[in-house]
PDB file of N, CA and C in Angstrom:
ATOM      1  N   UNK A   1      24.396  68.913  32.927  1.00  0.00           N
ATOM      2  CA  UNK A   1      24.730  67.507  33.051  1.00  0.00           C
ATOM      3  C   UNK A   1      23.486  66.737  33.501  1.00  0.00           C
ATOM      4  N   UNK A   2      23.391  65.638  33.268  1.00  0.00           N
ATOM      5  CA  UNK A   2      22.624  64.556  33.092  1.00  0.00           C
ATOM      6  C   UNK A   2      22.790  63.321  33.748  1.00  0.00           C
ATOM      7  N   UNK A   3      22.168  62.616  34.660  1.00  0.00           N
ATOM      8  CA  UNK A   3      22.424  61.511  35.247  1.00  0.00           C
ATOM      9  C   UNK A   3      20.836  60.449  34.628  1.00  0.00           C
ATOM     10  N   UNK A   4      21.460  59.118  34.375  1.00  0.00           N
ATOM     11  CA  UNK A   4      20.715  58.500  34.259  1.00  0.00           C
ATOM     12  C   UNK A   4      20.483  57.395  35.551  1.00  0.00           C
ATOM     13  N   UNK A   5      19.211  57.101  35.444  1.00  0.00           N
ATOM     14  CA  UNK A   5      19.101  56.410  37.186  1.00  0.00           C
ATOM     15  C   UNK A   5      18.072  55.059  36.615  1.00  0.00           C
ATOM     16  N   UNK A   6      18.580  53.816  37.535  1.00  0.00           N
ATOM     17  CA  UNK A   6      17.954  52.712  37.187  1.00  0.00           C
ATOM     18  C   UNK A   6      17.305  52.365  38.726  1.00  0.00           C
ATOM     19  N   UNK A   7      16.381  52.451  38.783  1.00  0.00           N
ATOM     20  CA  UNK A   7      15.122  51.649  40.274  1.00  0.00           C
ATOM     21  C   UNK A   7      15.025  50.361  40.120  1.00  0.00           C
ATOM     22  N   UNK A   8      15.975  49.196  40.319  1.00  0.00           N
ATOM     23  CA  UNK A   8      15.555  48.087  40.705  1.00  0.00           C
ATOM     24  C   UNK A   8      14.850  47.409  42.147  1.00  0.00           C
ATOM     25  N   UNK A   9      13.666  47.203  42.271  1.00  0.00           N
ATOM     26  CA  UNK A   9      12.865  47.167  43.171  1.00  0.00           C
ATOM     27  C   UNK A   9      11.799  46.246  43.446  1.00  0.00           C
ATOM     28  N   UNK A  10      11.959  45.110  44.342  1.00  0.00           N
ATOM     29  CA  UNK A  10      10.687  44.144  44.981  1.00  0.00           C
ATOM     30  C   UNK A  10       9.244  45.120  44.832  1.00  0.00           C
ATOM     31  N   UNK A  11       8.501  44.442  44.059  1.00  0.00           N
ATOM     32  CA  UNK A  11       7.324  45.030  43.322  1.00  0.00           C
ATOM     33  C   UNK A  11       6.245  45.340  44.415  1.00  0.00           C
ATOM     34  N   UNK A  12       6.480  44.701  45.833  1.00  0.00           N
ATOM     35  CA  UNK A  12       5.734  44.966  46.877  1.00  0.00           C
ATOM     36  C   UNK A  12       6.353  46.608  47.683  1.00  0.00           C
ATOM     37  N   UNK A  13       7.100  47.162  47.165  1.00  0.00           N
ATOM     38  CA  UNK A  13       7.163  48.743  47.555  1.00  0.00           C
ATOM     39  C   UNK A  13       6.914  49.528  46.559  1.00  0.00           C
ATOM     40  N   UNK A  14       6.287  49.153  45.346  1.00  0.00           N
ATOM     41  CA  UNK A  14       6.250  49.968  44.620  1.00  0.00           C
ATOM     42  C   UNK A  14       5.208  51.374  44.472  1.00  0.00           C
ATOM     43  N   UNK A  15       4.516  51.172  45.407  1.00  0.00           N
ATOM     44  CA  UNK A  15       3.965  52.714  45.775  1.00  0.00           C
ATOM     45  C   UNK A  15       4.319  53.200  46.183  1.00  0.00           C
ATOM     46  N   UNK A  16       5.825  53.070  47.126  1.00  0.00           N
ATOM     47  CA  UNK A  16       6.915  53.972  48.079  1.00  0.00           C
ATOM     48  C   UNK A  16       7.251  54.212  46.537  1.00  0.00           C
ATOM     49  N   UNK A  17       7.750  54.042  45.788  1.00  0.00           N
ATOM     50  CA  UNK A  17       8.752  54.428  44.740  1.00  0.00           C
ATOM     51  C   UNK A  17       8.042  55.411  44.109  1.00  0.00           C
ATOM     52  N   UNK A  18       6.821  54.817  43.729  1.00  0.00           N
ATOM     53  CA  UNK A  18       5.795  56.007  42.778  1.00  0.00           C
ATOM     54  C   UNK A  18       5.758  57.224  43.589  1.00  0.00           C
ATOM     55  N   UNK A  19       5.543  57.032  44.590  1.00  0.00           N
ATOM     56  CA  UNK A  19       4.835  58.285  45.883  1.00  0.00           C
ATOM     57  C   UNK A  19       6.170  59.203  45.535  1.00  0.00           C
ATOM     58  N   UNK A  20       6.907  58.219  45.875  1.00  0.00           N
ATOM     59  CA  UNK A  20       8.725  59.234  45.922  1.00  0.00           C
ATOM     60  C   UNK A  20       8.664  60.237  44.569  1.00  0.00           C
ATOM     61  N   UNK A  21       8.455  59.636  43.395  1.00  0.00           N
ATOM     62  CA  UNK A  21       8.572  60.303  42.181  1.00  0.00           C
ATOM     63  C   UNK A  21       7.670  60.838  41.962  1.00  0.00           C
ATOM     64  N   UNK A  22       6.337  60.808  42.073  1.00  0.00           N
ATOM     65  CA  UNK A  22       5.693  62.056  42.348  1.00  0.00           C
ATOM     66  C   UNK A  22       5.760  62.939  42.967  1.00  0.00           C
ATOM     67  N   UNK A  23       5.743  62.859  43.904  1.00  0.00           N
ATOM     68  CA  UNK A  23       6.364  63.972  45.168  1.00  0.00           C
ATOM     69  C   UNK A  23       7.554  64.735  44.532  1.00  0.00           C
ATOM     70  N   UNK A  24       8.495  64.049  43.454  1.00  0.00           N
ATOM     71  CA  UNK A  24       9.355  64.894  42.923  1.00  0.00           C
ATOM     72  C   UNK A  24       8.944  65.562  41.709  1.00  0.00           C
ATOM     73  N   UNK A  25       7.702  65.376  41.336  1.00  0.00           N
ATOM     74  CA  UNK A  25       7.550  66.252  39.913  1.00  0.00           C
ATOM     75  C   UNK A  25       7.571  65.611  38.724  1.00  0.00           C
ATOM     76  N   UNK A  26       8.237  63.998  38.995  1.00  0.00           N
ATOM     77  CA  UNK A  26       8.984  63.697  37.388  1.00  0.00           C
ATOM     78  C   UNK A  26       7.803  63.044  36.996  1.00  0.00           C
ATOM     79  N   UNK A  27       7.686  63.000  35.689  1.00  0.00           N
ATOM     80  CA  UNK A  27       6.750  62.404  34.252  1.00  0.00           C
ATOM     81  C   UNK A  27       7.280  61.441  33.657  1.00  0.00           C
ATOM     82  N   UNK A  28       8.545  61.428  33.442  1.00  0.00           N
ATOM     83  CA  UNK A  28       8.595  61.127  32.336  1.00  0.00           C
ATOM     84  C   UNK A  28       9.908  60.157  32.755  1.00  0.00           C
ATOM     85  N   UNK A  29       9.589  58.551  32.699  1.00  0.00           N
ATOM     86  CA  UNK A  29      10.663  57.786  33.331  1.00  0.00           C
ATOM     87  C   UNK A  29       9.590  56.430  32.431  1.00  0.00           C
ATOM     88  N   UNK A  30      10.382  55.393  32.340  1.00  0.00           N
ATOM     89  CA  UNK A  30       9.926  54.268  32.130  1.00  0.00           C
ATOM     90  C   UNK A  30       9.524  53.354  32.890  1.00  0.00           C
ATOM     91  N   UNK A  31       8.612  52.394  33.105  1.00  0.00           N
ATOM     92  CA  UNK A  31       8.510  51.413  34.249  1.00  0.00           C
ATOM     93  C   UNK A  31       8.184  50.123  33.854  1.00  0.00           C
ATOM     94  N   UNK A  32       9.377  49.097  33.801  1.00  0.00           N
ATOM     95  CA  UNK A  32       8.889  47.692  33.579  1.00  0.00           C
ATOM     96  C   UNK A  32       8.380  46.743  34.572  1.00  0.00           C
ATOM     97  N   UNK A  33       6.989  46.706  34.824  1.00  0.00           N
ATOM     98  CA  UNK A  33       7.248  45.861  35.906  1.00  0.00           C
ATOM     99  C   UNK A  33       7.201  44.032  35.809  1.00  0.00           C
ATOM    100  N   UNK A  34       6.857  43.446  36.931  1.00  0.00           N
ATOM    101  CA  UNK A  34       6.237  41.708  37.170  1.00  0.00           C
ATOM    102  C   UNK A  34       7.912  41.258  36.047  1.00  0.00           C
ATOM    103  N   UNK A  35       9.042  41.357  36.402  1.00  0.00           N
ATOM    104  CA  UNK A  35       9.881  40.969  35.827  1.00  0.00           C
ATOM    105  C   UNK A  35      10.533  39.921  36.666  1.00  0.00           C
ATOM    106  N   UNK A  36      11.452  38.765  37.172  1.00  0.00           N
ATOM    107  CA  UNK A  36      12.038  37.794  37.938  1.00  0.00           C
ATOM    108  C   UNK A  36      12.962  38.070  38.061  1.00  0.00           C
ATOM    109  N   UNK A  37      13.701  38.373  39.538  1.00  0.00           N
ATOM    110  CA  UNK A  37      15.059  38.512  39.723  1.00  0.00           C
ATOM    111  C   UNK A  37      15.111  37.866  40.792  1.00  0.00           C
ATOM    112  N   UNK A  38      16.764  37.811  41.016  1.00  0.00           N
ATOM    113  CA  UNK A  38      17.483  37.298  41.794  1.00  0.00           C
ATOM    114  C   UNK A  38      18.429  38.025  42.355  1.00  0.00           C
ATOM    115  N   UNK A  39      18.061  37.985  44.003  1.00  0.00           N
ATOM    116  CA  UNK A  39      18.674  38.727  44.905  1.00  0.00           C
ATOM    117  C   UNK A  39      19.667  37.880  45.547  1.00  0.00           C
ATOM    118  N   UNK A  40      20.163  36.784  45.552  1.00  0.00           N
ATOM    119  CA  UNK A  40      20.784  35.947  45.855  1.00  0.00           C
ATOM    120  C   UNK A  40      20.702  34.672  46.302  1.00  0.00           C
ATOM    121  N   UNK A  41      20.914  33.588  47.103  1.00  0.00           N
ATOM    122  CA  UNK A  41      20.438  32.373  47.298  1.00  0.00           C
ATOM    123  C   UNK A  41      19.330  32.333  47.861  1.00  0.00           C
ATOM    124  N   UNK A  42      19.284  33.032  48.875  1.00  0.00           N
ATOM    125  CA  UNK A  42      17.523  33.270  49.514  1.00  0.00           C
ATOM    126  C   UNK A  42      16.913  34.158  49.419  1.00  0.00           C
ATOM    127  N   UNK A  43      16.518  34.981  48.508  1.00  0.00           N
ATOM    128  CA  UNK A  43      16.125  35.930  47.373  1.00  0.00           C
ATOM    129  C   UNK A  43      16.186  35.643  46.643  1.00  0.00           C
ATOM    130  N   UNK A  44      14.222  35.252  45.811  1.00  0.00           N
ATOM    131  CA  UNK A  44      14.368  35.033  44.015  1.00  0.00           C
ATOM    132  C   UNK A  44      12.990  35.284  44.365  1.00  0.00           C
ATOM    133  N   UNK A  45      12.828  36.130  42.938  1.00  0.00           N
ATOM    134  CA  UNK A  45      11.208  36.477  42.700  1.00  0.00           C
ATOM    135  C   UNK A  45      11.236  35.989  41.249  1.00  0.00           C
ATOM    136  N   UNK A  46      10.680  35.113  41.056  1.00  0.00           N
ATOM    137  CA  UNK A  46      10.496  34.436  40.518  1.00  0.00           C
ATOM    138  C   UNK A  46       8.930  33.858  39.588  1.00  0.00           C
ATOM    139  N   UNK A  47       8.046  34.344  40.527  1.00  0.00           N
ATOM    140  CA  UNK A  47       6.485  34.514  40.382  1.00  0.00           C
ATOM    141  C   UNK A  47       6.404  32.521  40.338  1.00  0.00           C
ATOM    142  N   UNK A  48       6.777  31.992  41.672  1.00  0.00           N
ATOM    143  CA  UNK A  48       5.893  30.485  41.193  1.00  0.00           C
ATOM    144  C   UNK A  48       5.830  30.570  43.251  1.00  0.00           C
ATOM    145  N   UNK A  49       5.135  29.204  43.242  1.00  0.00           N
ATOM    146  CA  UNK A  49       5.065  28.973  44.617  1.00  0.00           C
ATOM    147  C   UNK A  49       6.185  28.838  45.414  1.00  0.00           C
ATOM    148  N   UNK A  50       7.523  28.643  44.847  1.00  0.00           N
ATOM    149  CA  UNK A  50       8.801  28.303  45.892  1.00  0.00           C
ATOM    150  C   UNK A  50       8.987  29.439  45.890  1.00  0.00           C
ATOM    151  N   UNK A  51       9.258  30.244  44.572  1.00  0.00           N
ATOM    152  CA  UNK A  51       9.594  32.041  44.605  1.00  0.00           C
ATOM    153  C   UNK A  51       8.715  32.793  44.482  1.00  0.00           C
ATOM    154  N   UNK A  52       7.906  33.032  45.139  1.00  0.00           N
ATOM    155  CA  UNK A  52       6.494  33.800  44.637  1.00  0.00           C
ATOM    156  C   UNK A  52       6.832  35.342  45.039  1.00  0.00           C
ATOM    157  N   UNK A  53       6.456  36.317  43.906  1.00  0.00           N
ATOM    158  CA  UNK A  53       6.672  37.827  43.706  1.00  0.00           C
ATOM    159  C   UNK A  53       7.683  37.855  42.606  1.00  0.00           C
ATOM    160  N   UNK A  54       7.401  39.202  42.378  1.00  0.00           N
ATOM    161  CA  UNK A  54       7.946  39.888  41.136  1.00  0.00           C
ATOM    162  C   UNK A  54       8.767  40.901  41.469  1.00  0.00           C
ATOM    163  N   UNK A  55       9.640  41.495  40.674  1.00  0.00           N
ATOM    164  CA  UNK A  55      10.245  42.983  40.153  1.00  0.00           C
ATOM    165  C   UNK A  55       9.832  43.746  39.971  1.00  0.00           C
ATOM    166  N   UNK A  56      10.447  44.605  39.300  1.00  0.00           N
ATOM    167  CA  UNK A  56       9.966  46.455  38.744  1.00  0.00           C
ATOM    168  C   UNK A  56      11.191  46.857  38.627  1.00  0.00           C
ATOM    169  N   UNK A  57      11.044  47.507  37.139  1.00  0.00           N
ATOM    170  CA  UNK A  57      12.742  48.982  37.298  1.00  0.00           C
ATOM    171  C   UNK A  57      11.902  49.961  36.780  1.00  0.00           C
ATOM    172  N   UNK A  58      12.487  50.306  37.288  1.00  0.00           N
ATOM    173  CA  UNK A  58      12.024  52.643  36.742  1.00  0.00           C
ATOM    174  C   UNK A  58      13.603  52.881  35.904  1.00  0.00           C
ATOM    175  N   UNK A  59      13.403  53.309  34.768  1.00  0.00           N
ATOM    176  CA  UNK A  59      14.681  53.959  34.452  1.00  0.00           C
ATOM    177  C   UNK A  59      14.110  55.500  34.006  1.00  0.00           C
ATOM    178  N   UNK A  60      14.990  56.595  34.338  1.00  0.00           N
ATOM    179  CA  UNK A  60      14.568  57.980  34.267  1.00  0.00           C
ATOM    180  C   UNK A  60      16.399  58.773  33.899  1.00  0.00           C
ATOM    181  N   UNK A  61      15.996  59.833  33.396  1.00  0.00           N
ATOM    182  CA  UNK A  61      16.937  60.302  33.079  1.00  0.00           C
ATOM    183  C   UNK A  61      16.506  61.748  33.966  1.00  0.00           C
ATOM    184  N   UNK A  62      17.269  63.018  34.925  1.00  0.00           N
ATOM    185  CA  UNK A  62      17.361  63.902  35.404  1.00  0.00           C
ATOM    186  C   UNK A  62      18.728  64.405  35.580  1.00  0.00           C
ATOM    187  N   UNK A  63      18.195  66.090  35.683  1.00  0.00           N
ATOM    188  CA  UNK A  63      19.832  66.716  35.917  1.00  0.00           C
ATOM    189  C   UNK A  63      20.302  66.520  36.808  1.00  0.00           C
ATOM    190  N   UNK A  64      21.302  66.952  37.043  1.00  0.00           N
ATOM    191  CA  UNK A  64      22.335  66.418  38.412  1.00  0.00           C
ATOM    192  C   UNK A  64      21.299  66.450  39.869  1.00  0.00           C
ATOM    193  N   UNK A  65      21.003  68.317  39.751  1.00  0.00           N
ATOM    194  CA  UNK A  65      20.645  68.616  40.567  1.00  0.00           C
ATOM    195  C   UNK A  65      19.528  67.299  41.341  1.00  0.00           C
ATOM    196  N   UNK A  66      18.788  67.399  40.508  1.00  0.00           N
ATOM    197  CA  UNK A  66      17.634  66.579  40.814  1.00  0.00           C
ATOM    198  C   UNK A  66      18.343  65.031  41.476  1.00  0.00           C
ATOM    199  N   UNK A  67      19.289  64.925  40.916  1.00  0.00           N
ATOM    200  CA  UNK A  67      19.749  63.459  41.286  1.00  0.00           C
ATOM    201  C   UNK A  67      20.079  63.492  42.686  1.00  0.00           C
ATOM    202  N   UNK A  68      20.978  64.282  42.885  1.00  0.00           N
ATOM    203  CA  UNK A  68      21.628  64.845  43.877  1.00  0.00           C
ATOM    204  C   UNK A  68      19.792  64.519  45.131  1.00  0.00           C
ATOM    205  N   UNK A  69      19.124  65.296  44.904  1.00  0.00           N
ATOM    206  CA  UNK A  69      17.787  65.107  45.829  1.00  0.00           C
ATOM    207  C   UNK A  69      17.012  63.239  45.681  1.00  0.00           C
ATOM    208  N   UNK A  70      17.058  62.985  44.525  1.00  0.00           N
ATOM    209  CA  UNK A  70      16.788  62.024  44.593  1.00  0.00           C
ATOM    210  C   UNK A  70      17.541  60.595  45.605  1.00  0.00           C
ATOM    211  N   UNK A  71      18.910  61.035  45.109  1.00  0.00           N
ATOM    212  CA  UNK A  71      19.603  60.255  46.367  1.00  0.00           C
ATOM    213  C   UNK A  71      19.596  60.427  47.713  1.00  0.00           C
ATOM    214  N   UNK A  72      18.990  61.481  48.507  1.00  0.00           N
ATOM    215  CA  UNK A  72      18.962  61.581  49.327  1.00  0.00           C
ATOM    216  C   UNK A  72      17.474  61.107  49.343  1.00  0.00           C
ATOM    217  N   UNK A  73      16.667  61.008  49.036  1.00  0.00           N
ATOM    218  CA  UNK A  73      14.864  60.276  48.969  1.00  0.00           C
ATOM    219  C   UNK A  73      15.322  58.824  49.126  1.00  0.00           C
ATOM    220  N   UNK A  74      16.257  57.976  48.271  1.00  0.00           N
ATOM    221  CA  UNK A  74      16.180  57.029  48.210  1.00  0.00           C
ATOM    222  C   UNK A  74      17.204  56.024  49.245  1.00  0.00           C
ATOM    223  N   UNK A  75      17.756  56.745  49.662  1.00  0.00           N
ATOM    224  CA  UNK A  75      18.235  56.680  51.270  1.00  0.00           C
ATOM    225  C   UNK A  75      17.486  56.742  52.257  1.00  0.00           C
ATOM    226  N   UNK A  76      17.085  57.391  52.632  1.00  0.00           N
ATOM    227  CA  UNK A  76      15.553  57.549  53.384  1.00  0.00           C
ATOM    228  C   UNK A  76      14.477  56.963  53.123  1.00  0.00           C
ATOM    229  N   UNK A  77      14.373  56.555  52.388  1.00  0.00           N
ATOM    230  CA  UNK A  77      13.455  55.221  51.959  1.00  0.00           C
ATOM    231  C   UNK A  77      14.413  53.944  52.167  1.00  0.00           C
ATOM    232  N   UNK A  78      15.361  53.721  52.173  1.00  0.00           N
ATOM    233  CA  UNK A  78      16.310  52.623  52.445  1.00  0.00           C
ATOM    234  C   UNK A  78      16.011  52.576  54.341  1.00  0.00           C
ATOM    235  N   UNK A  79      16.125  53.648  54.712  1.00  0.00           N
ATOM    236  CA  UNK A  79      16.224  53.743  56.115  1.00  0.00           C
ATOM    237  C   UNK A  79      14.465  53.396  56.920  1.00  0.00           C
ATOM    238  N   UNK A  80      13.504  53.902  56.227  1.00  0.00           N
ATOM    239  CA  UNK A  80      12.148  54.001  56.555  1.00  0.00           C
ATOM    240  C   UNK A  80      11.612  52.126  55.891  1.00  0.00           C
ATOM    241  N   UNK A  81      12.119  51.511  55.615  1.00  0.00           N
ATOM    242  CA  UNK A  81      12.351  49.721  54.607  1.00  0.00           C
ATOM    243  C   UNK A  81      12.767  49.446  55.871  1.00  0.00           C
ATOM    244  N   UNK A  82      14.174  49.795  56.775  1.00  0.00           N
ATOM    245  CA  UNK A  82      14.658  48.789  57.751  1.00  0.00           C
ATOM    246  C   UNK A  82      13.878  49.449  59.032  1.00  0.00           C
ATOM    247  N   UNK A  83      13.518  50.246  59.071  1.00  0.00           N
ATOM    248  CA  UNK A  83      13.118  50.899  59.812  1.00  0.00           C
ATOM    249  C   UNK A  83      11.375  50.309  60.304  1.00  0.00           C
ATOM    250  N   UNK A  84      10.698  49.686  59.275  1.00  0.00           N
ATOM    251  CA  UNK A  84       9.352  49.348  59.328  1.00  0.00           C
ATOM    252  C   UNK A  84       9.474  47.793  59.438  1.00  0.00           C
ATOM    253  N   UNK A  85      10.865  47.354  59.220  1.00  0.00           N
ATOM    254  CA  UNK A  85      11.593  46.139  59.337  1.00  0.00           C
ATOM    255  C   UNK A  85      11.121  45.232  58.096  1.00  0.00           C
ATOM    256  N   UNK A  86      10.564  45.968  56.645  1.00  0.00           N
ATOM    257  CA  UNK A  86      10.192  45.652  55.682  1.00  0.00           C
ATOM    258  C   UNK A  86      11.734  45.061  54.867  1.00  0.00           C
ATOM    259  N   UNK A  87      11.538  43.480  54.776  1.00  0.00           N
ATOM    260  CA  UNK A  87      12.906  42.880  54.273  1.00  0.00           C
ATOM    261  C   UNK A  87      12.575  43.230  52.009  1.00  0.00           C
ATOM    262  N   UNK A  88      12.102  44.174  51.757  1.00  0.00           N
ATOM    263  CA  UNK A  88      11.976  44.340  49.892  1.00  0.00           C
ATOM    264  C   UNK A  88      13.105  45.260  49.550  1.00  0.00           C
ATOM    265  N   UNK A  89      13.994  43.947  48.887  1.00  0.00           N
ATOM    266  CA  UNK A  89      15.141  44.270  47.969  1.00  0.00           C
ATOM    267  C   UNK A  89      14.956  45.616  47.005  1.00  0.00           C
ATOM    268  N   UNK A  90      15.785  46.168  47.085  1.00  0.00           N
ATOM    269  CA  UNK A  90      16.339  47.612  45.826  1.00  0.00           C
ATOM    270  C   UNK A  90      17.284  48.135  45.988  1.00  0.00           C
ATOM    271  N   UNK A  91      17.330  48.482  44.647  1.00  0.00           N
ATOM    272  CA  UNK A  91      18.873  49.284  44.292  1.00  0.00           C
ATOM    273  C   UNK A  91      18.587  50.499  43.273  1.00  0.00           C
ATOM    274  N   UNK A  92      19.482  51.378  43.990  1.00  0.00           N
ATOM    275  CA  UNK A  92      19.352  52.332  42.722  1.00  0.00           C
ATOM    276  C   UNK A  92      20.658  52.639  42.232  1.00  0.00           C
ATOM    277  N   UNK A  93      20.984  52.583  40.725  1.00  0.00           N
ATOM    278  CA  UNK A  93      21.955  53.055  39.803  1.00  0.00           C
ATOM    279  C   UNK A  93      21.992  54.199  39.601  1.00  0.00           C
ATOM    280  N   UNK A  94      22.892  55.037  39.709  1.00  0.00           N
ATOM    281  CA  UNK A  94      22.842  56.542  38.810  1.00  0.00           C
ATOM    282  C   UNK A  94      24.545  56.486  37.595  1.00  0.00           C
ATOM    283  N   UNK A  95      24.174  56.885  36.905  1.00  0.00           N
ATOM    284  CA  UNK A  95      25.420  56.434  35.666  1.00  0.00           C
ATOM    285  C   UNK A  95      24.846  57.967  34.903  1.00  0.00           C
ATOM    286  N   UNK A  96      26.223  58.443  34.752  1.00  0.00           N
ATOM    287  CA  UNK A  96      26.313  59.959  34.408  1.00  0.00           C
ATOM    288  C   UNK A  96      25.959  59.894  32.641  1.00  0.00           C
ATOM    289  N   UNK A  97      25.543  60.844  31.931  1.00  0.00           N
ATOM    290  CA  UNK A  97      25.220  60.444  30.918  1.00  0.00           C
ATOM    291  C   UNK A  97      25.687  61.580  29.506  1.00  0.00           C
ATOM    292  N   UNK A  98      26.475  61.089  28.657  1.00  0.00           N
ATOM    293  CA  UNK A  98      27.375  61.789  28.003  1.00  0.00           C
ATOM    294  C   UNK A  98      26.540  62.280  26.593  1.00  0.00           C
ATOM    295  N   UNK A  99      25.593  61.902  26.452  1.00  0.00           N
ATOM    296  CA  UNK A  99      24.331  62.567  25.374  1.00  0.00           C
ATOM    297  C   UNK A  99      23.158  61.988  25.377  1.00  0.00           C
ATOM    298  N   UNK A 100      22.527  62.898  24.768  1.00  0.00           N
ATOM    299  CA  UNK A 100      20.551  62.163  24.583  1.00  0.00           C
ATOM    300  C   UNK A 100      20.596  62.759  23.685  1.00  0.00           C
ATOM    301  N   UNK A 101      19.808  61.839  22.407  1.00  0.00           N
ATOM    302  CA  UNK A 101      19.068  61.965  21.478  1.00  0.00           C
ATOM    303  C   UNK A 101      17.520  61.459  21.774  1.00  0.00           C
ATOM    304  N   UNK A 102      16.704  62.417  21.297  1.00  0.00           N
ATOM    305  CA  UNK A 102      15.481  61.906  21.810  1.00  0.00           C
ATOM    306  C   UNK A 102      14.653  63.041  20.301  1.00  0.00           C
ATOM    307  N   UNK A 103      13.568  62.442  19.998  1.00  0.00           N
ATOM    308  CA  UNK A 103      12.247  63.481  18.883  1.00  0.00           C
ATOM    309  C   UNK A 103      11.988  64.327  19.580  1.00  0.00           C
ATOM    310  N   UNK A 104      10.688  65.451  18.947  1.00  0.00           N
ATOM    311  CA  UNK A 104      10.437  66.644  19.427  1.00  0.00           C
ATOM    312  C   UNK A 104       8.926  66.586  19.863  1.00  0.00           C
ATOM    313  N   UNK A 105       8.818  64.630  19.965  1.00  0.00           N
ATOM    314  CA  UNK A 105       7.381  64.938  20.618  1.00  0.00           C
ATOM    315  C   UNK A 105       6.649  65.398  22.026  1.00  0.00           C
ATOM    316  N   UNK A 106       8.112  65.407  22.716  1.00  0.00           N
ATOM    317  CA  UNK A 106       7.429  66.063  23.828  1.00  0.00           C
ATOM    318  C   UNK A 106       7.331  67.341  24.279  1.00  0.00           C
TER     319      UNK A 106
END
């Protein structure tokens, strides 16, 4: 089994995120970053002077197992954020995943 996982993340932690996924081994994940979101009325990254900063998502696909560890990383990084009293929005999705089709270039 297969979990797919989405990293929505204030682009100012994004070396906690990289560090995290290296540290786990993985390659092979997508990363869009400098994208504009909205975290709610006083939260918007927006990239101008009223909202200044950007986004980032990682989307990655791993087996359970791995997920299973990953959620516990990204908790602990939730905790080590309030903990450094660093206020940068994220979320992580995991959504179970019922097939992959993918080529044989890798």
């Amino acid at each position: 089994m297969y979990k797919s996982i989405r990293i929505i993340y204030d682009s100012g932690v994004e070396e906690r995120i990289d560090n995290l996924l290296q540290d786990r081994g993985l390659k092979r994940y997508i990363k869009v970053p400098n994208i504009h979101g909205v975290w709610g009325d006083k939260m918007k990254h927006m990239n101008t002077h009223v909202w200044p900063g950007t986004d980032s998502v990682i989307m990655l696909m791993v087996d359970t197992d791995m997920a299973k560890k990953l959620s516990e990383d990204f908790k602990n990084l939730k905790e080590d954020l309030k903990r450094d009293d660093i206020n940068a929005p994220f979320v992580v999705i995991f959504s179970p995943v019922d097939e992959i089709i993918e080529n044989d270039i890798f």
